[in-house]
N, C-alpha and C. Protein backbone atom coordinates (compact mmCIF):
# COMPACT_ATOMS: atom_id res chain seq x y z
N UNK A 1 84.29 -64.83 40.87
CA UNK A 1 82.89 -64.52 41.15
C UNK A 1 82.01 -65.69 40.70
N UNK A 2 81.11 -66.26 41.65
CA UNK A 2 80.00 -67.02 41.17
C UNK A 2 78.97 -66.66 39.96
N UNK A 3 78.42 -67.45 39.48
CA UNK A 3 77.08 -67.10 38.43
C UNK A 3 76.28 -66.66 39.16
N UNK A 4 75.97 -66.98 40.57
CA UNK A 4 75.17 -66.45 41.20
C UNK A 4 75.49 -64.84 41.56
N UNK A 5 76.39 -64.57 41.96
CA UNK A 5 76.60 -63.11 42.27
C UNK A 5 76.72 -62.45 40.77
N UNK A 6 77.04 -62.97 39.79
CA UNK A 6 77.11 -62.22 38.49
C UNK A 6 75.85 -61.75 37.88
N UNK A 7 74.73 -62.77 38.29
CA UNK A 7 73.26 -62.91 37.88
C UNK A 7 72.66 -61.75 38.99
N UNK A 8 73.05 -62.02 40.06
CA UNK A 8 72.51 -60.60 40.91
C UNK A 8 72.65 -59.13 40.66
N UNK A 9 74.04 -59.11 40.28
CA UNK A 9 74.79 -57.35 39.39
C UNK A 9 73.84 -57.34 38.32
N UNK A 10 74.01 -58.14 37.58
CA UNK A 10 72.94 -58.03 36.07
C UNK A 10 71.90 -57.73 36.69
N UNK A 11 70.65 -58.03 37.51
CA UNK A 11 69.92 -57.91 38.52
C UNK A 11 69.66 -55.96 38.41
N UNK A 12 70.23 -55.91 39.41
CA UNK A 12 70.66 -54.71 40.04
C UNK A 12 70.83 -53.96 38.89
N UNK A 13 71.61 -54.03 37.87
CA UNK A 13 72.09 -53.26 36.88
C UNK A 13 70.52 -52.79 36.07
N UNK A 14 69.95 -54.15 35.65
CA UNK A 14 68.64 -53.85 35.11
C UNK A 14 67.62 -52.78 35.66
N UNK A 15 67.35 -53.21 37.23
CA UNK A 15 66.52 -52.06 37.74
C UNK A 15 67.03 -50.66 38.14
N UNK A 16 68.22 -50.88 37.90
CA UNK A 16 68.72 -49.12 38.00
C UNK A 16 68.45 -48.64 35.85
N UNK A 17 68.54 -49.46 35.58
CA UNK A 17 68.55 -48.62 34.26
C UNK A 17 67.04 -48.23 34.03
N UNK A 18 65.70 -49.55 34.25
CA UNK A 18 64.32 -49.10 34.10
C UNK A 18 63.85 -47.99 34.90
N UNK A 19 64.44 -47.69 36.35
CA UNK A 19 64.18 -47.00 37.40
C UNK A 19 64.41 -45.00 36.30
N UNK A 20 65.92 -45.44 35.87
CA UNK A 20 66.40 -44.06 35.29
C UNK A 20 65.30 -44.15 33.85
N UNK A 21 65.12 -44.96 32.96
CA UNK A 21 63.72 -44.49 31.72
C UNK A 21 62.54 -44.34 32.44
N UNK A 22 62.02 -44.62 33.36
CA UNK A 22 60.48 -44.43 34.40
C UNK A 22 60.97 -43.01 34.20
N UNK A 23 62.03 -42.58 34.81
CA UNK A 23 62.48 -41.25 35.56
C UNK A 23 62.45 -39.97 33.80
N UNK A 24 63.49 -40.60 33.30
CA UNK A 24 63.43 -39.67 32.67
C UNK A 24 62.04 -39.22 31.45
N UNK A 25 60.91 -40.48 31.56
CA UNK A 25 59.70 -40.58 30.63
C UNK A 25 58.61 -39.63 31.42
N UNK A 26 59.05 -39.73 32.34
CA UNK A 26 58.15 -38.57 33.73
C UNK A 26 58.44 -37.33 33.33
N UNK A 27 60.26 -37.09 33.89
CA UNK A 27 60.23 -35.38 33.22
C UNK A 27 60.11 -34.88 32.67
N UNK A 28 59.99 -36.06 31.41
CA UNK A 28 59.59 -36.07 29.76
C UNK A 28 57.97 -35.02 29.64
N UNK A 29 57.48 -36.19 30.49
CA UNK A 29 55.91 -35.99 30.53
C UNK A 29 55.42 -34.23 31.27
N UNK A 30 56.55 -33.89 32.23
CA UNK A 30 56.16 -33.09 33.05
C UNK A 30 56.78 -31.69 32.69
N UNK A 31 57.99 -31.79 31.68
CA UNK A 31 58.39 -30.19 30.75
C UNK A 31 57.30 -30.66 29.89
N UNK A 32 56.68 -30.99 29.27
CA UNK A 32 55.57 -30.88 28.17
C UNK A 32 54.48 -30.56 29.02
N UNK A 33 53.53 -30.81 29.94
CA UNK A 33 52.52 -30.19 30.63
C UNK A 33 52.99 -28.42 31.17
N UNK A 34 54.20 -28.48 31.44
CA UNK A 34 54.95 -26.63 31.71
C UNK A 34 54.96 -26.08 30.68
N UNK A 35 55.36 -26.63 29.62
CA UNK A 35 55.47 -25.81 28.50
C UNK A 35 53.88 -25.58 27.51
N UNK A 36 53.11 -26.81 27.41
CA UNK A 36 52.12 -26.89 27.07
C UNK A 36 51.00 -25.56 28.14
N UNK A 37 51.75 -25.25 28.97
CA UNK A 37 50.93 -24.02 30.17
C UNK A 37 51.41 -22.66 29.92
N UNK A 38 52.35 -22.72 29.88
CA UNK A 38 53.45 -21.17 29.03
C UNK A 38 53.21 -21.10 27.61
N UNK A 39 52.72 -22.04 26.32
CA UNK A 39 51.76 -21.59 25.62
C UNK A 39 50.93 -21.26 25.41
N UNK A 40 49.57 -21.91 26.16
CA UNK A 40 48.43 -21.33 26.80
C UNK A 40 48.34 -19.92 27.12
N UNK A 41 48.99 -19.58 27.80
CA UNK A 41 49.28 -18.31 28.42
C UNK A 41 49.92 -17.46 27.63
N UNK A 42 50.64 -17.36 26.63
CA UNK A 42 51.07 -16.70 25.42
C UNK A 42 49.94 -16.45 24.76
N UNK A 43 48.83 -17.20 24.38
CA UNK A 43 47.73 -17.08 23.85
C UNK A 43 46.82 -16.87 24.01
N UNK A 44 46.82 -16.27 25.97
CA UNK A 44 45.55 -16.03 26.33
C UNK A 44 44.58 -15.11 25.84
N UNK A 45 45.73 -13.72 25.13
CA UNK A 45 44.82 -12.93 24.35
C UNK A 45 43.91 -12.84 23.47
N UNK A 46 44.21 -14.34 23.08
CA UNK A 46 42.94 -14.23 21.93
C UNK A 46 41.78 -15.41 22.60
N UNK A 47 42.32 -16.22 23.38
CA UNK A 47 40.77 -16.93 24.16
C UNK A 47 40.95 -16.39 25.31
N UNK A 48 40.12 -16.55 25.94
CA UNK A 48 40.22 -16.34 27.51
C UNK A 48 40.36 -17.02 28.41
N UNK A 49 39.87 -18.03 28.25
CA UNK A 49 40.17 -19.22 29.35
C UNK A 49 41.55 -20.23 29.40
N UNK A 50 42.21 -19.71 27.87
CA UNK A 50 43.50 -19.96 27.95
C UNK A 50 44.35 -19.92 28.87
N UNK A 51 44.51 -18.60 29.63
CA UNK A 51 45.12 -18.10 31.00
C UNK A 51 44.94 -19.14 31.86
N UNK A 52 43.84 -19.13 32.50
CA UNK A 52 43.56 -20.24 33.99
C UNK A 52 43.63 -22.26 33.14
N UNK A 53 43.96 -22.08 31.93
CA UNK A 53 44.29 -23.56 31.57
C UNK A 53 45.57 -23.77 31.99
N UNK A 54 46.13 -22.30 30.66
CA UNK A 54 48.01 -22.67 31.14
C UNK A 54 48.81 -22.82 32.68
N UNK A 55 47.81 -22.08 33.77
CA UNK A 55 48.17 -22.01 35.38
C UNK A 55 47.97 -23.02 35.37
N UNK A 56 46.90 -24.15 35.82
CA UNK A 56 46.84 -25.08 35.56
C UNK A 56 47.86 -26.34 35.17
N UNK A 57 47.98 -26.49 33.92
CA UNK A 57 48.98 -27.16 33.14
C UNK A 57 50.54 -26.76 33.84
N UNK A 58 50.80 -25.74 34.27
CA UNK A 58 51.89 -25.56 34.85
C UNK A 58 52.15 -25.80 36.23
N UNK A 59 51.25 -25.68 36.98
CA UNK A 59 50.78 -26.31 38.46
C UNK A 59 51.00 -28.16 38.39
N UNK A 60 50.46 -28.48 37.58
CA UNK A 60 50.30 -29.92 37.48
C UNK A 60 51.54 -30.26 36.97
N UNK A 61 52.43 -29.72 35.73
CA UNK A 61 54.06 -30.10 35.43
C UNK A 61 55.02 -30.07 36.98
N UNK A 62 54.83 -28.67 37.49
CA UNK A 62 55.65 -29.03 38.82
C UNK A 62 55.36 -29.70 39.63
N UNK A 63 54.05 -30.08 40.03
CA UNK A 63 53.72 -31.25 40.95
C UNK A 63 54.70 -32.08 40.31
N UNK A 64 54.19 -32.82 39.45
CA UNK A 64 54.14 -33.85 39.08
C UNK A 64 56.18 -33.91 38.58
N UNK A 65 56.87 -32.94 38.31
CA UNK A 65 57.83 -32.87 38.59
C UNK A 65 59.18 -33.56 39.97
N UNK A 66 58.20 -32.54 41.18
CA UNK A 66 58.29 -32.60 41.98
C UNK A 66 58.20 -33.96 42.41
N UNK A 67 57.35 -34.86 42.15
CA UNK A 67 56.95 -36.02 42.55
C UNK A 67 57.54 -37.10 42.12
N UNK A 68 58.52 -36.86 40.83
CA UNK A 68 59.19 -37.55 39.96
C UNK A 68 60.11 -37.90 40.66
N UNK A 69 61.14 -36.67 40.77
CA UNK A 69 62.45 -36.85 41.99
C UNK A 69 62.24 -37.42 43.09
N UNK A 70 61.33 -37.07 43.80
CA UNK A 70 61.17 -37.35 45.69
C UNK A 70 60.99 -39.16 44.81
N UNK A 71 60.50 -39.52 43.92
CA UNK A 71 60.51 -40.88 44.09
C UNK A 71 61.67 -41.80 43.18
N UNK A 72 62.72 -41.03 42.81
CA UNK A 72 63.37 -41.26 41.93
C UNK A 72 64.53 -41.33 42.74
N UNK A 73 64.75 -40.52 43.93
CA UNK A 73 65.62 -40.42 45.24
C UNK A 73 65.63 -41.68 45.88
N UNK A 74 64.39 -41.57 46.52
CA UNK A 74 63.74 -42.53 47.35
C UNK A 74 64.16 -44.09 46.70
N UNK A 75 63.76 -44.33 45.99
CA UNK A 75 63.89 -45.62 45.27
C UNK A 75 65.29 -45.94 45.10
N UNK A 76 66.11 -44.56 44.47
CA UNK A 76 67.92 -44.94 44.69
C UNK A 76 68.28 -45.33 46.05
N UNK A 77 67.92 -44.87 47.03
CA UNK A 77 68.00 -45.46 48.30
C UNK A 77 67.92 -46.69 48.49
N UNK A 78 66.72 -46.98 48.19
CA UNK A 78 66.67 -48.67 48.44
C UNK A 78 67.08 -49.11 47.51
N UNK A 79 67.08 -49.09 46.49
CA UNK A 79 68.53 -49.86 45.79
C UNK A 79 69.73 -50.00 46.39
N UNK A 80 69.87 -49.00 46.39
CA UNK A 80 71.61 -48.89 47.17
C UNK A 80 71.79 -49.65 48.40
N UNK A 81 70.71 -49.78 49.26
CA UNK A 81 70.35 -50.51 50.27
C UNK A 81 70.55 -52.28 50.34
N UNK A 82 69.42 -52.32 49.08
CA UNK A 82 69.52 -53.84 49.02
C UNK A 82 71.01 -54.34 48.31
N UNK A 83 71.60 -53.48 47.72
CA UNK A 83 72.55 -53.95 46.94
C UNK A 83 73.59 -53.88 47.94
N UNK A 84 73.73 -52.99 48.95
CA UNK A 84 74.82 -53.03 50.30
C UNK A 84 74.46 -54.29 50.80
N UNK A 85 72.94 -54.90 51.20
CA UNK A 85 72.70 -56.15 51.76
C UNK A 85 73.05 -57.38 50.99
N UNK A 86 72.92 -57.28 49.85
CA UNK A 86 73.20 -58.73 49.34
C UNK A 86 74.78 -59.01 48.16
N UNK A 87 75.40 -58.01 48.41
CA UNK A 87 76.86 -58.14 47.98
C UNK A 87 77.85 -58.50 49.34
């Protein structure tokens, strides 16, 4: 193997590993807005506006869930892509 093709894997290797901490600092981010909403809502009894916060907060974890993967997919794709093209 060339330095050049060895320097490309290292390459490749790097942005699959930042791609997976992006990924997992998201879901990170997005069970703490769900759960931070299912406390809310445990507690609505004693405030009131607790309720329509925690819906909220839990609306916005699954978006934003949701949005994590579809681009966490997406992006493995083109990796996999460019790395079929230039090996």
């Amino acid at each position: 193997m060339s330095k050049e093709a060895i320097n490309t894997g290292l390459a490749f290797k790097r942005t699959e590993l930042a791609r997976d901490r992006t990924a997992l600092a998201m879901i990170r981010t997005s069970l703490a807005l769900i759960l931070a909403g299912v406390a809310f809502i445990g507690f609505s009894d004693k405030v009131l506006w607790f309720y329509p916060s925690g819906i909220i907060a839990i609306s916005i974890g699954l978006i934003f869930l949701f949005v994590t993967a579809k681009h966490f997919f997406k992006q493995s794709n083109e990796l996999k892509n460019l790395m079929g093209k230039s090996l």
